[in-house]
PDB file of N, CA and C in Angstrom:
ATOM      1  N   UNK A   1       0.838  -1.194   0.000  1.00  0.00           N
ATOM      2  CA  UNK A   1       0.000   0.000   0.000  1.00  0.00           C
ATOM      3  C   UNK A   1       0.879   1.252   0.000  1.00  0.00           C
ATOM      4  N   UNK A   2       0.589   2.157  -0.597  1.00  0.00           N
ATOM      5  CA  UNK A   2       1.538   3.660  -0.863  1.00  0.00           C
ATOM      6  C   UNK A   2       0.879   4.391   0.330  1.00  0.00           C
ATOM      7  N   UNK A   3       1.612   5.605   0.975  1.00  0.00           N
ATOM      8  CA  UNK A   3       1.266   6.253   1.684  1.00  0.00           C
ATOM      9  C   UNK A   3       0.911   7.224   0.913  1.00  0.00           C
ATOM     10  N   UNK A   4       0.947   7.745  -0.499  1.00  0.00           N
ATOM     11  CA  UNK A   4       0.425   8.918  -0.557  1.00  0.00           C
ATOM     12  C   UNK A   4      -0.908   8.444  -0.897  1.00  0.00           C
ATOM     13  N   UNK A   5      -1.732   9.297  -0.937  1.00  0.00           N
ATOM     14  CA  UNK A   5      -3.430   8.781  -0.935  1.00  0.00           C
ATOM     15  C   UNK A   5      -3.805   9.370  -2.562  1.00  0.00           C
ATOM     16  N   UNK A   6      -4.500   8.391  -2.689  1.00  0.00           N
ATOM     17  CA  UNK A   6      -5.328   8.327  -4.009  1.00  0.00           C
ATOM     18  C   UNK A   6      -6.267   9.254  -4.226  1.00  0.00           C
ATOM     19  N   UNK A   7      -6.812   9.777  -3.344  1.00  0.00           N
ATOM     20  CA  UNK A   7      -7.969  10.450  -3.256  1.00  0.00           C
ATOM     21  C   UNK A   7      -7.665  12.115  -2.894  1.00  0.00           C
ATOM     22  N   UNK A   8      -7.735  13.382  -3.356  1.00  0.00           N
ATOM     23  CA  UNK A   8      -7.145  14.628  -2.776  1.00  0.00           C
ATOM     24  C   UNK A   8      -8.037  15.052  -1.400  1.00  0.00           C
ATOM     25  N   UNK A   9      -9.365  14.389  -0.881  1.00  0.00           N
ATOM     26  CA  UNK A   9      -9.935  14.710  -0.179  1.00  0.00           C
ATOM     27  C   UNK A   9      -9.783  14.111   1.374  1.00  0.00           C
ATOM     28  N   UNK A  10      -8.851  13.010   1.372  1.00  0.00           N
ATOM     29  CA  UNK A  10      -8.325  12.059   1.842  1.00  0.00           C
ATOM     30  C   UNK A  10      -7.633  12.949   3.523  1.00  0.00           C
ATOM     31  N   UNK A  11      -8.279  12.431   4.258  1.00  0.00           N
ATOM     32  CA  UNK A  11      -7.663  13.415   5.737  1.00  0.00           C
ATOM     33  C   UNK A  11      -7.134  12.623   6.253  1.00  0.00           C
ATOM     34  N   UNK A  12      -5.502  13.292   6.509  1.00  0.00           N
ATOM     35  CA  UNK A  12      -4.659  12.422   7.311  1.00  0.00           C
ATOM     36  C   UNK A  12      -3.789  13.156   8.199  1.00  0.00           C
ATOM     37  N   UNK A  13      -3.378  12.058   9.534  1.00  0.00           N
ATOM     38  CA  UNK A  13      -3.118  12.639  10.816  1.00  0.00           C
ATOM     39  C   UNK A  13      -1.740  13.389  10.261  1.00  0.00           C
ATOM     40  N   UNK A  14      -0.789  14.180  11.012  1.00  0.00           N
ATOM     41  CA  UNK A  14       0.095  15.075  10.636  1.00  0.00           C
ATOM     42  C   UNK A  14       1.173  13.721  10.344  1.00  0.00           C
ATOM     43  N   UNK A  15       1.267  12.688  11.208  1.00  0.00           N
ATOM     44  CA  UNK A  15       2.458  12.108  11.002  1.00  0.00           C
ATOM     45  C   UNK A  15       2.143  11.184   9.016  1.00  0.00           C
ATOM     46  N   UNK A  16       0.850  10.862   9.245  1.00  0.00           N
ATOM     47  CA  UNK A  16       1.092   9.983   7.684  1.00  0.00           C
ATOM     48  C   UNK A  16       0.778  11.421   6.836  1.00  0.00           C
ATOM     49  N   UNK A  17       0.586  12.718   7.310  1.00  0.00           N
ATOM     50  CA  UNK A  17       0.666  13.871   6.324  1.00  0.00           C
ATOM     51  C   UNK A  17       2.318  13.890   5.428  1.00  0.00           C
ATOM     52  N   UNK A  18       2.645  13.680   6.738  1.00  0.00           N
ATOM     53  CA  UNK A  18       4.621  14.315   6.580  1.00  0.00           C
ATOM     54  C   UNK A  18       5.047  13.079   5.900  1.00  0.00           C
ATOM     55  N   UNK A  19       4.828  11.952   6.094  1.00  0.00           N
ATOM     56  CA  UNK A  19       4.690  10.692   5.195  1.00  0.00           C
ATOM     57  C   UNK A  19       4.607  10.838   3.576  1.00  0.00           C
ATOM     58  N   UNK A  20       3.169  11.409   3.847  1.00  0.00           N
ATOM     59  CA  UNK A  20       2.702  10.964   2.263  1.00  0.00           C
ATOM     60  C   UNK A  20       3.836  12.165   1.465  1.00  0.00           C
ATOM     61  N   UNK A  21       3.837  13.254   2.368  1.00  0.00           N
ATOM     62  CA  UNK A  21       4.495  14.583   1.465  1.00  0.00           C
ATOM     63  C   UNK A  21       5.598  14.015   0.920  1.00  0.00           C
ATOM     64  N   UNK A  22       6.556  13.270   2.212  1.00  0.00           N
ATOM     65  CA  UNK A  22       8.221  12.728   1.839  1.00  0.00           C
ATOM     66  C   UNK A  22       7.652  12.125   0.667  1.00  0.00           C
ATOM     67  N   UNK A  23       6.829  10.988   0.617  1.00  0.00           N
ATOM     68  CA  UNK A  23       6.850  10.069  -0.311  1.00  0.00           C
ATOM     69  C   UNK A  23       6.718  10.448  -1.845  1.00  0.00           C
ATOM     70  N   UNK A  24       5.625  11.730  -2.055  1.00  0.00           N
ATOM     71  CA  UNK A  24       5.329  12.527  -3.147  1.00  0.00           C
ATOM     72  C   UNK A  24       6.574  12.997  -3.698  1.00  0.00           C
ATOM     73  N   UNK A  25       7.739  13.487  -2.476  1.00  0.00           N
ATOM     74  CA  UNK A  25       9.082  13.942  -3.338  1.00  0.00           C
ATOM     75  C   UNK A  25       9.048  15.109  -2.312  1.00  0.00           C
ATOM     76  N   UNK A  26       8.522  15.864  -1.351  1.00  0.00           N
ATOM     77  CA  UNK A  26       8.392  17.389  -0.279  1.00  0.00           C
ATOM     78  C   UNK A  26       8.765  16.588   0.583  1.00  0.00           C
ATOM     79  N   UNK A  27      10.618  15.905   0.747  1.00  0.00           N
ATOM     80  CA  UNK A  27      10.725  15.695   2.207  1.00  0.00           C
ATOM     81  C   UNK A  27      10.212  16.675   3.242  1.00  0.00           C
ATOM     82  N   UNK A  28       9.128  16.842   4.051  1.00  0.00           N
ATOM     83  CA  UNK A  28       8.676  17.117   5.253  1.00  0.00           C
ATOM     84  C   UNK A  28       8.432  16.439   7.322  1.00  0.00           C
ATOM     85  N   UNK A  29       9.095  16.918   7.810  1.00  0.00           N
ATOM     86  CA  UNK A  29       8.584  16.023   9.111  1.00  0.00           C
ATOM     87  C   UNK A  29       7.664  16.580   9.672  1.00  0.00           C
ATOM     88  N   UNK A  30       7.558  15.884  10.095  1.00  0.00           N
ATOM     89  CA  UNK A  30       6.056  15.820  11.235  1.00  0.00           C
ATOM     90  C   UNK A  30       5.501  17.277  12.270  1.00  0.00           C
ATOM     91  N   UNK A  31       7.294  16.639  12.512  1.00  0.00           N
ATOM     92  CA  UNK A  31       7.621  18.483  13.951  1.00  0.00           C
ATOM     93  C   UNK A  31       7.750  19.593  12.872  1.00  0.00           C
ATOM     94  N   UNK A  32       7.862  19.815  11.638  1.00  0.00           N
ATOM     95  CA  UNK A  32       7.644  20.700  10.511  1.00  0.00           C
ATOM     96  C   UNK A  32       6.544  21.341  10.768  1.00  0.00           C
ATOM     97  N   UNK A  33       5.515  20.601  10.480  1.00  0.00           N
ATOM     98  CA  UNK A  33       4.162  20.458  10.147  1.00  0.00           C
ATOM     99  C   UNK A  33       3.449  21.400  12.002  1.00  0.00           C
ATOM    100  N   UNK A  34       4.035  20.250  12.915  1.00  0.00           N
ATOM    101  CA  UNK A  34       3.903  21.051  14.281  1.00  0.00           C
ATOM    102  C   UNK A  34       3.902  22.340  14.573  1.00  0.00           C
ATOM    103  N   UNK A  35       5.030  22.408  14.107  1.00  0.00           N
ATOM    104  CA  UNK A  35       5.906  24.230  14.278  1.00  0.00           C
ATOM    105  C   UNK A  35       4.803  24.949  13.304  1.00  0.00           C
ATOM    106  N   UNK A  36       4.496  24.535  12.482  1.00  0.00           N
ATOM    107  CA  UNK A  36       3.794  25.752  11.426  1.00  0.00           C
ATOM    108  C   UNK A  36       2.358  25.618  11.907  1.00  0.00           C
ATOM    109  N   UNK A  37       1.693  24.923  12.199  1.00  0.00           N
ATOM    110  CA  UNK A  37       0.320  24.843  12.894  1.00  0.00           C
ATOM    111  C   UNK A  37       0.224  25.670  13.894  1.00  0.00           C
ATOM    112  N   UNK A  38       1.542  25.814  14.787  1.00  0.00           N
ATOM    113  CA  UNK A  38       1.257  26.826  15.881  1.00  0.00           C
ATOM    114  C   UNK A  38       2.012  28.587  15.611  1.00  0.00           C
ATOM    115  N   UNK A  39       2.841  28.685  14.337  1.00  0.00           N
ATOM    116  CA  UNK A  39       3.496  29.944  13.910  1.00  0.00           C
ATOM    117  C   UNK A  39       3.128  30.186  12.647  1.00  0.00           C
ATOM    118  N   UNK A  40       1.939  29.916  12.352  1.00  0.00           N
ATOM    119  CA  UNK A  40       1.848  29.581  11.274  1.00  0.00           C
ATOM    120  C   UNK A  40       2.662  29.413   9.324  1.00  0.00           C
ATOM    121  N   UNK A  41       2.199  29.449   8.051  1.00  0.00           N
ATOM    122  CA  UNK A  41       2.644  29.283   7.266  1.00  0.00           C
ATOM    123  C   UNK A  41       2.899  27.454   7.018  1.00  0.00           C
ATOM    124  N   UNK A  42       2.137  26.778   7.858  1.00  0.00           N
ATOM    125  CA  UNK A  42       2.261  25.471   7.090  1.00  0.00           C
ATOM    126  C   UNK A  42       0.662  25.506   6.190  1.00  0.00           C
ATOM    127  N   UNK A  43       0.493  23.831   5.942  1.00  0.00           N
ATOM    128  CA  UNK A  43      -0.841  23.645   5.143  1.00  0.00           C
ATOM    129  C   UNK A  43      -2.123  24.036   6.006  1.00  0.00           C
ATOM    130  N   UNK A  44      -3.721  24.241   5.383  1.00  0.00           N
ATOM    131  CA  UNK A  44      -4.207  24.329   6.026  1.00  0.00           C
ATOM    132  C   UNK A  44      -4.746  23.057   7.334  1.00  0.00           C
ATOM    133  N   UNK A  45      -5.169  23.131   8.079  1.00  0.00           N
ATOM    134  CA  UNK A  45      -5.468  21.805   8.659  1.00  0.00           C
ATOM    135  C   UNK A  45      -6.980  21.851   9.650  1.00  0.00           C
ATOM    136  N   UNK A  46      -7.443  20.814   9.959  1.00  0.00           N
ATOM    137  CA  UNK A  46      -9.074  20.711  10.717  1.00  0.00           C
ATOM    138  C   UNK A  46      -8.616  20.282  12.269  1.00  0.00           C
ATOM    139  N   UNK A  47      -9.524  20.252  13.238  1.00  0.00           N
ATOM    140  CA  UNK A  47      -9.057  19.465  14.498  1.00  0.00           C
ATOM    141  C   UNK A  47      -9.974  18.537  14.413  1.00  0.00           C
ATOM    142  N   UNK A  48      -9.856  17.398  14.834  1.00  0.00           N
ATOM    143  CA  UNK A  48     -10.752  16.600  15.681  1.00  0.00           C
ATOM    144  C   UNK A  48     -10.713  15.850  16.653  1.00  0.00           C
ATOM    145  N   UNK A  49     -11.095  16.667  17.511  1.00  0.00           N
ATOM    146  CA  UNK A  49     -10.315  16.204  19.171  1.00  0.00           C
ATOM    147  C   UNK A  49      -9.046  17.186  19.295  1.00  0.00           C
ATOM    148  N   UNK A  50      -8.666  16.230  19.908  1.00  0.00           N
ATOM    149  CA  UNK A  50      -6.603  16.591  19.683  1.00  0.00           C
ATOM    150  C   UNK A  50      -5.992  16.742  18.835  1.00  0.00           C
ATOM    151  N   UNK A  51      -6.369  15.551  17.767  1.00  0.00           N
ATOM    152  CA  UNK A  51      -5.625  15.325  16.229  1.00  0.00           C
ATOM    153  C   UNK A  51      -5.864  16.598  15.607  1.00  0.00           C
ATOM    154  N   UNK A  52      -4.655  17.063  14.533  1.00  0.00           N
ATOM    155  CA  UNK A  52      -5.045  17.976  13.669  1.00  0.00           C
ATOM    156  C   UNK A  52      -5.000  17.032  12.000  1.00  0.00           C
ATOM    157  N   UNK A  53      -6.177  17.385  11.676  1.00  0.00           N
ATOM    158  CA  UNK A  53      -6.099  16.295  10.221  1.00  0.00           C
ATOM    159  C   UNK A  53      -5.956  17.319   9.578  1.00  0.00           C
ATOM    160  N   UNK A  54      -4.995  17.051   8.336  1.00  0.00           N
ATOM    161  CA  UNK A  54      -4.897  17.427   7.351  1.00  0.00           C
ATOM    162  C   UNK A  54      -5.831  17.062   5.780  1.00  0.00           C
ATOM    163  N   UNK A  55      -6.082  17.597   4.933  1.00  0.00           N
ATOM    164  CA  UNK A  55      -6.114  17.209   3.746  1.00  0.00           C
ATOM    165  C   UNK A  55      -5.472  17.354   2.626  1.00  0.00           C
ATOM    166  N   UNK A  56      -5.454  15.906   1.771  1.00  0.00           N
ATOM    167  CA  UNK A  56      -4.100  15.260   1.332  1.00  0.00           C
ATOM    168  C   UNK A  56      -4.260  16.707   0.170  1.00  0.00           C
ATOM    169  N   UNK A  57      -5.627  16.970  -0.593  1.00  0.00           N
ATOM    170  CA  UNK A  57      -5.251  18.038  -1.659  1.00  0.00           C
ATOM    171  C   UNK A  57      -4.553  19.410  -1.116  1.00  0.00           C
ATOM    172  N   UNK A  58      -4.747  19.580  -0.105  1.00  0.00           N
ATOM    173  CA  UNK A  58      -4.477  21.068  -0.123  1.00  0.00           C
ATOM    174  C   UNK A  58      -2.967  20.940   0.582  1.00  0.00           C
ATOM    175  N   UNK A  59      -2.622  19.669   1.381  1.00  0.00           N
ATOM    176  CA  UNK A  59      -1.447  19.935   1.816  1.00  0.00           C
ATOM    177  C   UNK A  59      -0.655  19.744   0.782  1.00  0.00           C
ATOM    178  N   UNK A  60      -1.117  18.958  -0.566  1.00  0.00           N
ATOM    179  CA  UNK A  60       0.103  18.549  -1.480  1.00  0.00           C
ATOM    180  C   UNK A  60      -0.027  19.948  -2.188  1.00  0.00           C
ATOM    181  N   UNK A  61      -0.917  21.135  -2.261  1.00  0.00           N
ATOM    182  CA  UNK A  61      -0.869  22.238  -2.921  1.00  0.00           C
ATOM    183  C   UNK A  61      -0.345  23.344  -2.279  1.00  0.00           C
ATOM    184  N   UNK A  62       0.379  23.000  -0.713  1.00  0.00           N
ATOM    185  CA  UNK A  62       0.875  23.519  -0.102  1.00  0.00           C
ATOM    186  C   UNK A  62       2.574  23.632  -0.320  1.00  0.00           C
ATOM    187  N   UNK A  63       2.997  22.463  -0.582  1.00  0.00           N
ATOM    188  CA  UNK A  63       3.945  21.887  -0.750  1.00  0.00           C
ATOM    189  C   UNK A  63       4.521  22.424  -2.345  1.00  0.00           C
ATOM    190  N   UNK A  64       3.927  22.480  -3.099  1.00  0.00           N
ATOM    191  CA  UNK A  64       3.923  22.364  -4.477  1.00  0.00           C
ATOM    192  C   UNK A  64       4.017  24.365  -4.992  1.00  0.00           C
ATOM    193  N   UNK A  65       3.520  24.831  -3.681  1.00  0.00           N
ATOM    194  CA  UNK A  65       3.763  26.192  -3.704  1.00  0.00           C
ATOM    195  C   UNK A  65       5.169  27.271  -3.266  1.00  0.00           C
ATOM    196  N   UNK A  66       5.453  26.014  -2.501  1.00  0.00           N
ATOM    197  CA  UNK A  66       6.708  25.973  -2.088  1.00  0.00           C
ATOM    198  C   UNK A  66       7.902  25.880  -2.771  1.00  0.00           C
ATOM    199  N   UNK A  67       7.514  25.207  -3.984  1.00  0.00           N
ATOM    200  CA  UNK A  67       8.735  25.203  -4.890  1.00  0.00           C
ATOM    201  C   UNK A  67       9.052  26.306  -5.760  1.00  0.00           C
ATOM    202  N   UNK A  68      10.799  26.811  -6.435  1.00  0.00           N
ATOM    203  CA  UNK A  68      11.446  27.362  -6.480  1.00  0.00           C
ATOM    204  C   UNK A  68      10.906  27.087  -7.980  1.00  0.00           C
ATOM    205  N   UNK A  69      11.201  27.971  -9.184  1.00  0.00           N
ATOM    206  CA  UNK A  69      11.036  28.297  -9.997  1.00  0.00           C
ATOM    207  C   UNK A  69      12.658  26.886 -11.202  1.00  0.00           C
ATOM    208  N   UNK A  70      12.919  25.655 -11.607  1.00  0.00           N
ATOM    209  CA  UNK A  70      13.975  25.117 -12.093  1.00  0.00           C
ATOM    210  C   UNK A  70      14.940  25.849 -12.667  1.00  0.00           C
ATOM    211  N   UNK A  71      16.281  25.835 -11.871  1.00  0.00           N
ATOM    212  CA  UNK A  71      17.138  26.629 -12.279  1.00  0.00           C
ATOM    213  C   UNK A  71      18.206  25.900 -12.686  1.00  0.00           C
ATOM    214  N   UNK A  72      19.498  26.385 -13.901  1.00  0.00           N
ATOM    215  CA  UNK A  72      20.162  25.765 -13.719  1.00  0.00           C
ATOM    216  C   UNK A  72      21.391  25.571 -13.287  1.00  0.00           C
ATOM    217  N   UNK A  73      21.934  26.535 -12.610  1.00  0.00           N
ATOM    218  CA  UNK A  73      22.957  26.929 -12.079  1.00  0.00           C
ATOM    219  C   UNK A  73      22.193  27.817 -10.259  1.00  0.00           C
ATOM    220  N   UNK A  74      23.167  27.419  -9.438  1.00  0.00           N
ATOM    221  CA  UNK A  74      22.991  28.170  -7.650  1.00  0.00           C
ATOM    222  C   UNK A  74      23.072  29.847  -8.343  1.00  0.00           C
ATOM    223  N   UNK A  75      24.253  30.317  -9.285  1.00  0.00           N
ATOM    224  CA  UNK A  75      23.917  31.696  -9.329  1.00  0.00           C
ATOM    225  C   UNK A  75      22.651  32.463  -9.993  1.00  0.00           C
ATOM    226  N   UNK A  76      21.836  31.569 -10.783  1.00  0.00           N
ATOM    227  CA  UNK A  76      20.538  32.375 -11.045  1.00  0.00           C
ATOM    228  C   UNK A  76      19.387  33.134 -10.198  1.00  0.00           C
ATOM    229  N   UNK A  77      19.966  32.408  -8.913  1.00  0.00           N
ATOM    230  CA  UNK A  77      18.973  32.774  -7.405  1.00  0.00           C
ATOM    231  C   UNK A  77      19.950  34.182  -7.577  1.00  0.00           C
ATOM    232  N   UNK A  78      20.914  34.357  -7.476  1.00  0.00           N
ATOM    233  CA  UNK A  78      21.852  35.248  -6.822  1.00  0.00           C
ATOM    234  C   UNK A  78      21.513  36.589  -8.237  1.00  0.00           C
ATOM    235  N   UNK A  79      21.828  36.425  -9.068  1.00  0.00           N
ATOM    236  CA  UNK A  79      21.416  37.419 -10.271  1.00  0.00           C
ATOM    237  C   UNK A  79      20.167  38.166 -10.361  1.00  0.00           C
ATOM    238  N   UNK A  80      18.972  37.152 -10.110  1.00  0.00           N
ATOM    239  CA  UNK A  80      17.676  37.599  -9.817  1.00  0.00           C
ATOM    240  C   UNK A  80      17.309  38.350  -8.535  1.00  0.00           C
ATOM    241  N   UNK A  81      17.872  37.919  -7.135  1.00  0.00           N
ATOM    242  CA  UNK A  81      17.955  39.028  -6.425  1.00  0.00           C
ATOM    243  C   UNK A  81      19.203  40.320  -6.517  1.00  0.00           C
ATOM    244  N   UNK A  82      19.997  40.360  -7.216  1.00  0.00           N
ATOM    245  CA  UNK A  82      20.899  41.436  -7.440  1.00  0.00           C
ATOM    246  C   UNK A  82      19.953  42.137  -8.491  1.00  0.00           C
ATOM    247  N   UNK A  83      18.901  41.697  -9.008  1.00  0.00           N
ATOM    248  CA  UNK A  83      17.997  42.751 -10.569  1.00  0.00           C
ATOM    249  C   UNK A  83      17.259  43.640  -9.885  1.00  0.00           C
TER     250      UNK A  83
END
């Protein structure tokens, strides 16, 4: 069975969140996910109870927002903030 979920509506606890993300290719941990729930800037997330569930669409559109524009060289970061 894959940990990332088939389904984008799919709610999962923070630890198989940080799971499915690693597995998608967004190494993420768990205490990641922790830290940003309470300072915010992580995915959005629901409570129930104690648990904070996530959902698998919006955290993988969380993740996916996160990424850097493909570069091919470290100095194109550096040029673009010197413009």
């Amino acid at each position: 069975m894959s940990v990332i979920p088939d389904h984008p509506d799919t709610l999962l606890t923070r630890d198989a969140c940080a799971a499915a993300l690693t597995a998608a290719g967004y190494p993420t941990a768990s205490a990641t996910l922790a830290t940003k729930a309470t300072r915010g800037g992580g995915p959005p997330f629901h409570r129930f109870g104690p648990r904070a569930l996530y959902n698998w669409g919006a955290a993988l559109a969380w993740a996916k927002a996160k990424l850097t524009p493909a570069r091919r060289s470290t100095s194109e970061a550096d040029a673009a903030r010197a413009a």
